[in-house]
N, C-alpha and C. Protein backbone atom coordinates (compact mmCIF):
# COMPACT_ATOMS: atom_id res chain seq x y z
N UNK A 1 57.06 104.09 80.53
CA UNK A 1 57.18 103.87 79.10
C UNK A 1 55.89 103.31 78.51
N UNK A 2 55.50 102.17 78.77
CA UNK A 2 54.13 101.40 78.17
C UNK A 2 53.84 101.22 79.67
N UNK A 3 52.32 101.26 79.25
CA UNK A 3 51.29 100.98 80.32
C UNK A 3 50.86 99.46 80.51
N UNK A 4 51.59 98.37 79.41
CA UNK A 4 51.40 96.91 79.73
C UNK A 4 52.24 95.96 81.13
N UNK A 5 51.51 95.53 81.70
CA UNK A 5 51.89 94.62 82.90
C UNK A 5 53.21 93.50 81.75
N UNK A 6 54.33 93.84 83.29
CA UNK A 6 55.23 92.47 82.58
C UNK A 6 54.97 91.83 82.04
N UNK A 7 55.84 91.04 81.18
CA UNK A 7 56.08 89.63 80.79
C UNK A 7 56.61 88.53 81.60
N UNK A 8 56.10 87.14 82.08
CA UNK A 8 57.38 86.12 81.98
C UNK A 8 57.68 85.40 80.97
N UNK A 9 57.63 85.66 79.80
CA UNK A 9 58.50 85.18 78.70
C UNK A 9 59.38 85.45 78.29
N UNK A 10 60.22 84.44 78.22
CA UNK A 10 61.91 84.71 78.33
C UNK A 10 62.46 83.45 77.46
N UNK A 11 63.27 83.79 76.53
CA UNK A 11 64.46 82.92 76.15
C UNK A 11 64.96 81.58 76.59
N UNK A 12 64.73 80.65 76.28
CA UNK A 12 64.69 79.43 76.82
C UNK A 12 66.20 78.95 77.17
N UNK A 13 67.36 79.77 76.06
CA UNK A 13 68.54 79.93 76.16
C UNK A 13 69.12 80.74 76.94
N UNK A 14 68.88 81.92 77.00
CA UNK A 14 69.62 83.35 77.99
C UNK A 14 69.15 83.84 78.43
N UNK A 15 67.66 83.91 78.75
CA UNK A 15 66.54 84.76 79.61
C UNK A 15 66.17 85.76 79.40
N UNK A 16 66.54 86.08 77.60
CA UNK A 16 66.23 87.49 77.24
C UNK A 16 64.36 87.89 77.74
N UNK A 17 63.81 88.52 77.81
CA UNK A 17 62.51 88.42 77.94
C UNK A 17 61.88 89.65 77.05
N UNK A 18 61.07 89.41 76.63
CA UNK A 18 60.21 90.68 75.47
C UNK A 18 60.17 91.78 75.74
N UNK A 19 60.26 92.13 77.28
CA UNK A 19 59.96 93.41 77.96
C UNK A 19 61.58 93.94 77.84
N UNK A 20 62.85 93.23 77.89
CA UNK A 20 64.20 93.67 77.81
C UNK A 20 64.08 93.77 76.36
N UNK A 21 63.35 93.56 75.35
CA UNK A 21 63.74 93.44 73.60
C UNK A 21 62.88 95.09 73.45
N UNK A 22 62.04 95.14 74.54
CA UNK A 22 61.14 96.45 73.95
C UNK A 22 62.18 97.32 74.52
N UNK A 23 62.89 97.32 75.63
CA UNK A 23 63.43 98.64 75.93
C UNK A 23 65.07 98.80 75.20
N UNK A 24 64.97 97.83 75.08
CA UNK A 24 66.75 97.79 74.25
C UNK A 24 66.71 97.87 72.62
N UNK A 25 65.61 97.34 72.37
CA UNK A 25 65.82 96.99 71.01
C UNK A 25 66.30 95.65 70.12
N UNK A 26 66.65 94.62 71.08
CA UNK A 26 68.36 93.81 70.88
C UNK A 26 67.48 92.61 71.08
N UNK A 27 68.01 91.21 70.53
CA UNK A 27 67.50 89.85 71.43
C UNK A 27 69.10 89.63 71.76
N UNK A 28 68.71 88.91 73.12
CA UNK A 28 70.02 88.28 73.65
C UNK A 28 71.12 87.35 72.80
N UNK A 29 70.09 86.49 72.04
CA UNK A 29 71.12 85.55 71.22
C UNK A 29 69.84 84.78 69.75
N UNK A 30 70.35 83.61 69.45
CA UNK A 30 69.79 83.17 67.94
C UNK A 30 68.59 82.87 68.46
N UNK A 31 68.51 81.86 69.94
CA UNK A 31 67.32 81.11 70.29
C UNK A 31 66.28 82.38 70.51
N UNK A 32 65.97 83.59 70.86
CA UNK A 32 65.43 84.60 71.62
C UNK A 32 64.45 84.48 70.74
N UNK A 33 65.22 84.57 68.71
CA UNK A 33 63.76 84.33 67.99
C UNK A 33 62.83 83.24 67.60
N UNK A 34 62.87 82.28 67.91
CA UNK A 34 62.13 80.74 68.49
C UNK A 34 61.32 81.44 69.68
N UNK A 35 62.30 81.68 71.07
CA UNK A 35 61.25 81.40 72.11
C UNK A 35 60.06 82.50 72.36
N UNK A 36 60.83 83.85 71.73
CA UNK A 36 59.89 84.69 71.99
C UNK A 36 59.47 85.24 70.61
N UNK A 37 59.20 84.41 69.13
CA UNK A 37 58.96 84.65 68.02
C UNK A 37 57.75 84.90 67.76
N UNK A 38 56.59 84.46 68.83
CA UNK A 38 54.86 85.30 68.66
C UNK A 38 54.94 86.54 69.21
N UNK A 39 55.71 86.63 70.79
CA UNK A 39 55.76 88.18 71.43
C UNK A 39 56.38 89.05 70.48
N UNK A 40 57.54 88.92 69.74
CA UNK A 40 58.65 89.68 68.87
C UNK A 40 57.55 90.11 67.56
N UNK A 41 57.27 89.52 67.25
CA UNK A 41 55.88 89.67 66.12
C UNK A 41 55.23 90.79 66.13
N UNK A 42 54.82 90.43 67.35
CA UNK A 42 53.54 91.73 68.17
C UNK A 42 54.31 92.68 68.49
N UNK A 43 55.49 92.84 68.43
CA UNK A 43 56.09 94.23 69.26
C UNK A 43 56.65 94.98 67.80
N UNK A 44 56.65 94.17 67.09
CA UNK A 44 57.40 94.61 66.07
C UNK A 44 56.34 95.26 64.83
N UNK A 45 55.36 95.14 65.11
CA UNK A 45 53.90 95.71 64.62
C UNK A 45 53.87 96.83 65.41
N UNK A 46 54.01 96.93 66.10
CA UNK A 46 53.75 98.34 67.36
C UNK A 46 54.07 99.62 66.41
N UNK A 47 53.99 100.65 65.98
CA UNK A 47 54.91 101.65 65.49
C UNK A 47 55.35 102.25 66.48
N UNK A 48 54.90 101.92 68.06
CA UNK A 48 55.92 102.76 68.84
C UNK A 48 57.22 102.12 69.24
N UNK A 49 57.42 100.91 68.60
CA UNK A 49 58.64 99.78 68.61
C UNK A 49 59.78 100.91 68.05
N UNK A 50 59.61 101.20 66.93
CA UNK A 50 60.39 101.84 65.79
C UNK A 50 61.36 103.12 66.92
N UNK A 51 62.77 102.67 66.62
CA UNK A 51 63.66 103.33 67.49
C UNK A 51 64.00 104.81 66.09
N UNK A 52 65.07 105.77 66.46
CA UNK A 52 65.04 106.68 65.56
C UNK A 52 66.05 106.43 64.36
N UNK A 53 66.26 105.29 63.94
CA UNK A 53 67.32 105.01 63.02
C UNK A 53 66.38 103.78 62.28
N UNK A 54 65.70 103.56 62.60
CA UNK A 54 64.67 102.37 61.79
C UNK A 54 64.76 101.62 62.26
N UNK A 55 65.73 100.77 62.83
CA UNK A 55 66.31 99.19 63.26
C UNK A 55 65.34 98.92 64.32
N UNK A 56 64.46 98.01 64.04
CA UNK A 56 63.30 97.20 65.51
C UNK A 56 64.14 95.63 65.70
N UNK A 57 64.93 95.44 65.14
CA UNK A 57 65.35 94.14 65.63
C UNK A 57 66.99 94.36 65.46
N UNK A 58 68.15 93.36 65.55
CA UNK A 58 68.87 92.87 66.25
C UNK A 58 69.45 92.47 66.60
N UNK A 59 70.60 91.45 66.75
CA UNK A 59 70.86 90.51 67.23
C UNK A 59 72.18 90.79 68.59
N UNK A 60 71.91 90.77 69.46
CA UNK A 60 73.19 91.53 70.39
C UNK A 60 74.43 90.89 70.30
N UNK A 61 75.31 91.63 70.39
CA UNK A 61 76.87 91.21 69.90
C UNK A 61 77.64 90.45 70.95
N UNK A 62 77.35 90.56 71.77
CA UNK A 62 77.35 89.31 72.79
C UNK A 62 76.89 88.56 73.61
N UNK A 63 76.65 87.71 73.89
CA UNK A 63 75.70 86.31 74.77
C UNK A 63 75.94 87.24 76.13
N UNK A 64 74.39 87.20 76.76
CA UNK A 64 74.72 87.78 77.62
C UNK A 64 74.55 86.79 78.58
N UNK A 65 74.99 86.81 79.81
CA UNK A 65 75.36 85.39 80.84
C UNK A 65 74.51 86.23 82.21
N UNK A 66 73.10 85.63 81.79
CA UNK A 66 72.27 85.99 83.20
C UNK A 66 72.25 84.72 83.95
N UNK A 67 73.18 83.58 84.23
CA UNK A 67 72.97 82.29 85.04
C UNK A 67 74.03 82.86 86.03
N UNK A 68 75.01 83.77 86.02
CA UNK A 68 76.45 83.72 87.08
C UNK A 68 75.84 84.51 88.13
């Protein structure tokens, strides 16, 4: 997909990480735009961000539980 090396920046709340927001589209929960609000910035400038319905951001409809 992109030729950029991972991220470890991740959600201080749910572990969403920038590299899961580029391929989904979605942040995990409210905190995602705090922790990753400079990366989200930059991706969201991208025009290859832009999915085919317009929507680059988000909010996912449920908390997702990456601690179990």
């Amino acid at each position: 997909m992109n030729d950029r090396p991972p991220t470890s920046v991740a959600c201080i709340r749910c572990g969403w990480t920038i590299d899961r927001f580029e391929e989904e589209g979605l942040v995990g929960c409210e905190s995602c735009y705090e922790s990753l609000g400079p990366e989200l910035v930059t991706a969201l400038k991208r025009p290859d961000h832009q999915n085919s319905d317009g929507k680059a951001l988000q909010a996912s409809p449920q908390p997702t539980d990456l601690v179990s």
